[in-house]
Protein backbone atom coordinates (compact mmCIF):
# COMPACT_ATOMS: atom_id res chain seq x y z
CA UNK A 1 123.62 49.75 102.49
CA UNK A 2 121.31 52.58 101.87
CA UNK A 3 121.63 56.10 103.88
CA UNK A 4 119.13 57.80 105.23
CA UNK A 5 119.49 61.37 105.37
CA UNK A 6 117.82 63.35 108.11
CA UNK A 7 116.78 66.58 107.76
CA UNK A 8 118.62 68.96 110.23
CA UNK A 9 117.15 71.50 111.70
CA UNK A 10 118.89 74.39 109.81
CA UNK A 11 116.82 72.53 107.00
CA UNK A 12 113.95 72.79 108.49
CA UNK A 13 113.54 76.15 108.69
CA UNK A 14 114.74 76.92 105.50
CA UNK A 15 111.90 75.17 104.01
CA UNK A 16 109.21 76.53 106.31
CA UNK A 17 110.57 80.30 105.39
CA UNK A 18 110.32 83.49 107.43
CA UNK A 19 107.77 86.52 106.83
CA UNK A 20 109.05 88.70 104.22
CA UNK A 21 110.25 92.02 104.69
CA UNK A 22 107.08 94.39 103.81
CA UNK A 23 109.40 96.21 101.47
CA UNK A 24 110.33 93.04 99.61
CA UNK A 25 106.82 91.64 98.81
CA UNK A 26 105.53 92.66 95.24
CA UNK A 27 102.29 94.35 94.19
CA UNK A 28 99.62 91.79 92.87
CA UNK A 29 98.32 93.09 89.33
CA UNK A 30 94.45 95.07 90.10
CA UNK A 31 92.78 95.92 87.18
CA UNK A 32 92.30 99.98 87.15
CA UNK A 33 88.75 99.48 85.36
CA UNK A 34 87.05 98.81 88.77
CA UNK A 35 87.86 102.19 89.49
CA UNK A 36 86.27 104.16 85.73
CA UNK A 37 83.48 105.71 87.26
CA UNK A 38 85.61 106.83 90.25
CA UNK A 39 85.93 111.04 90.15
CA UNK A 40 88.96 112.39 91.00
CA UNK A 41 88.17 112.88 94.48
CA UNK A 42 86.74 109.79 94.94
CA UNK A 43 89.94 108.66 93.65
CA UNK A 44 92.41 110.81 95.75
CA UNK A 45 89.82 109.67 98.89
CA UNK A 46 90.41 106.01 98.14
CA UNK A 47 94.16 106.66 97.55
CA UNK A 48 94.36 107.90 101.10
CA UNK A 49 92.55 104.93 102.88
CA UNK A 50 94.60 101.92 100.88
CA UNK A 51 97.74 104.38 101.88
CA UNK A 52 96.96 104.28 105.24
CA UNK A 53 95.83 100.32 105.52
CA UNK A 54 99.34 99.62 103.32
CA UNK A 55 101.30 101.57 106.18
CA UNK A 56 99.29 99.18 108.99
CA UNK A 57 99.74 95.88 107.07
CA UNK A 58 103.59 96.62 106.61
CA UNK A 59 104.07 97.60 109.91
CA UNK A 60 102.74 94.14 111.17
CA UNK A 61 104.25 92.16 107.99
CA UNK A 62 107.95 93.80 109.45
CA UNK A 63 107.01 92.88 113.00
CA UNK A 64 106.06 89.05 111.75
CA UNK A 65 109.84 89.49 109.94
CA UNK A 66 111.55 90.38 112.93
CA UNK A 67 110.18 87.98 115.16
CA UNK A 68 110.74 84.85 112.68
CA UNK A 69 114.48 86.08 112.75
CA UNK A 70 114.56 86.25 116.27
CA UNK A 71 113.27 82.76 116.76
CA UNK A 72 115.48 81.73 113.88
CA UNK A 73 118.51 83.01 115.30
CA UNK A 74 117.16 81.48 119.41
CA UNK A 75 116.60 77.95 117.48
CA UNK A 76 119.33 77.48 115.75
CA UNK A 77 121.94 78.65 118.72
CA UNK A 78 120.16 77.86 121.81
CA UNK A 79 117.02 76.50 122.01
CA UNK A 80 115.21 74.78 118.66
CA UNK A 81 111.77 74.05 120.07
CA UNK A 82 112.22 77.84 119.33
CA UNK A 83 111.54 77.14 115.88
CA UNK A 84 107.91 76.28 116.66
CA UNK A 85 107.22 79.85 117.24
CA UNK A 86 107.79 80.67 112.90
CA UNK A 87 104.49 79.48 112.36
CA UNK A 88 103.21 83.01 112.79
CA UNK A 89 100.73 85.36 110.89
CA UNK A 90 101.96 86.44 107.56
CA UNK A 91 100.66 89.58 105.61
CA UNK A 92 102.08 89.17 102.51
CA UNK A 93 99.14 87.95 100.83
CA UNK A 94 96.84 90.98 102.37
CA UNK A 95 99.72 93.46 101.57
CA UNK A 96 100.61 92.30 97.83
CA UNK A 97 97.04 93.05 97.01
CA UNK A 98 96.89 96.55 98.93
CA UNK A 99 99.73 97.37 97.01
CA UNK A 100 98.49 96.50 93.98
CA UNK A 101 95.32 98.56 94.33
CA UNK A 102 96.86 101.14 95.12
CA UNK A 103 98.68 100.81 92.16
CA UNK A 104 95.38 100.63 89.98
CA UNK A 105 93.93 103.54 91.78
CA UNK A 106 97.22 105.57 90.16
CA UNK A 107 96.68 104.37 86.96
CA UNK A 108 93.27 105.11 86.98
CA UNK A 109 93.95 108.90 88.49
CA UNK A 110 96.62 108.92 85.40
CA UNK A 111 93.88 108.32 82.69
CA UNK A 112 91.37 110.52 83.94
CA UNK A 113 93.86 113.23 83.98
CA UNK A 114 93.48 113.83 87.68
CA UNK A 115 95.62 116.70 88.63
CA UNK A 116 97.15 115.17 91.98
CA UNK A 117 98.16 112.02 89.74
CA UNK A 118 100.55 114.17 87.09
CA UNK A 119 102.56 115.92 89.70
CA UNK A 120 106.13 114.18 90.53
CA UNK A 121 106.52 115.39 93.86
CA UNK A 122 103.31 113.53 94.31
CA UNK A 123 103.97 110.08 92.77
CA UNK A 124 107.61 110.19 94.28
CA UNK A 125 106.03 110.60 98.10
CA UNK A 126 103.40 107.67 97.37
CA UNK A 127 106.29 105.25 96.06
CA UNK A 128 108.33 106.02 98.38
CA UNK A 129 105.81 105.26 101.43
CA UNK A 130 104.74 101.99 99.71
């Protein structure tokens, strides 16, 4: 006699996943060459806007992370049509490459020998916001 195994619900929603944390999603890899002919104000300017759009696309990426765990926790103790409501808009995508530009715009500030780049107070405040 063969079995069949249904998939429970718990199952379920461990394979459709949850929005990560924004903290928790990587950096994709940018190449800093896109930014050569960038001064170092140009530079420092472009810092500022991806800084700003990172802030925006966490803030939504932690809101997406908090609701899937609220509809994760209603599903699986009260009410699973519940579940229905993971299938939300994720950021990580949009925020792994922010991330990662921003990353390329501080290598490139690095090699041009950009005087906001070499100071540590500096690079400490920008890692710790991103």
């Amino acid at each position: 006699m063969k079995k069949v195994i249904y998939p429970t619900i718990a199952t379920l929603v461990l394979m459709s996943g949850c929005a990560k944390k924004a903290e928790d999603i990587q950096a994709a890899y940018i190449s800093p060459l896109q930014y050569q002919n960038y001064s170092c104000q140009q530079l420092q300017m472009e810092m500022e806007r991806v800084r700003a759009k990172v802030a925006e696309v966490a803030e939504a990426q932690d809101k997406q992370h908090t609701k899937d765990v609220v509809a994760t926790t209603v599903g699986l103790v009260v009410f699973w049509p519940a579940l229905f409501m993971l299938a939300g808009s994720d950021k990580a995508q949009e925020l792994s490459h922010l991330k990662g530009e921003y990353d390329a715009l501080q290598r490139a500030a690095i090699a041009k020998d950009c005087e906001f780049a070499q100071t540590k107070e500096t690079n400490a405040t920008l890692h710790s916001s991103l």
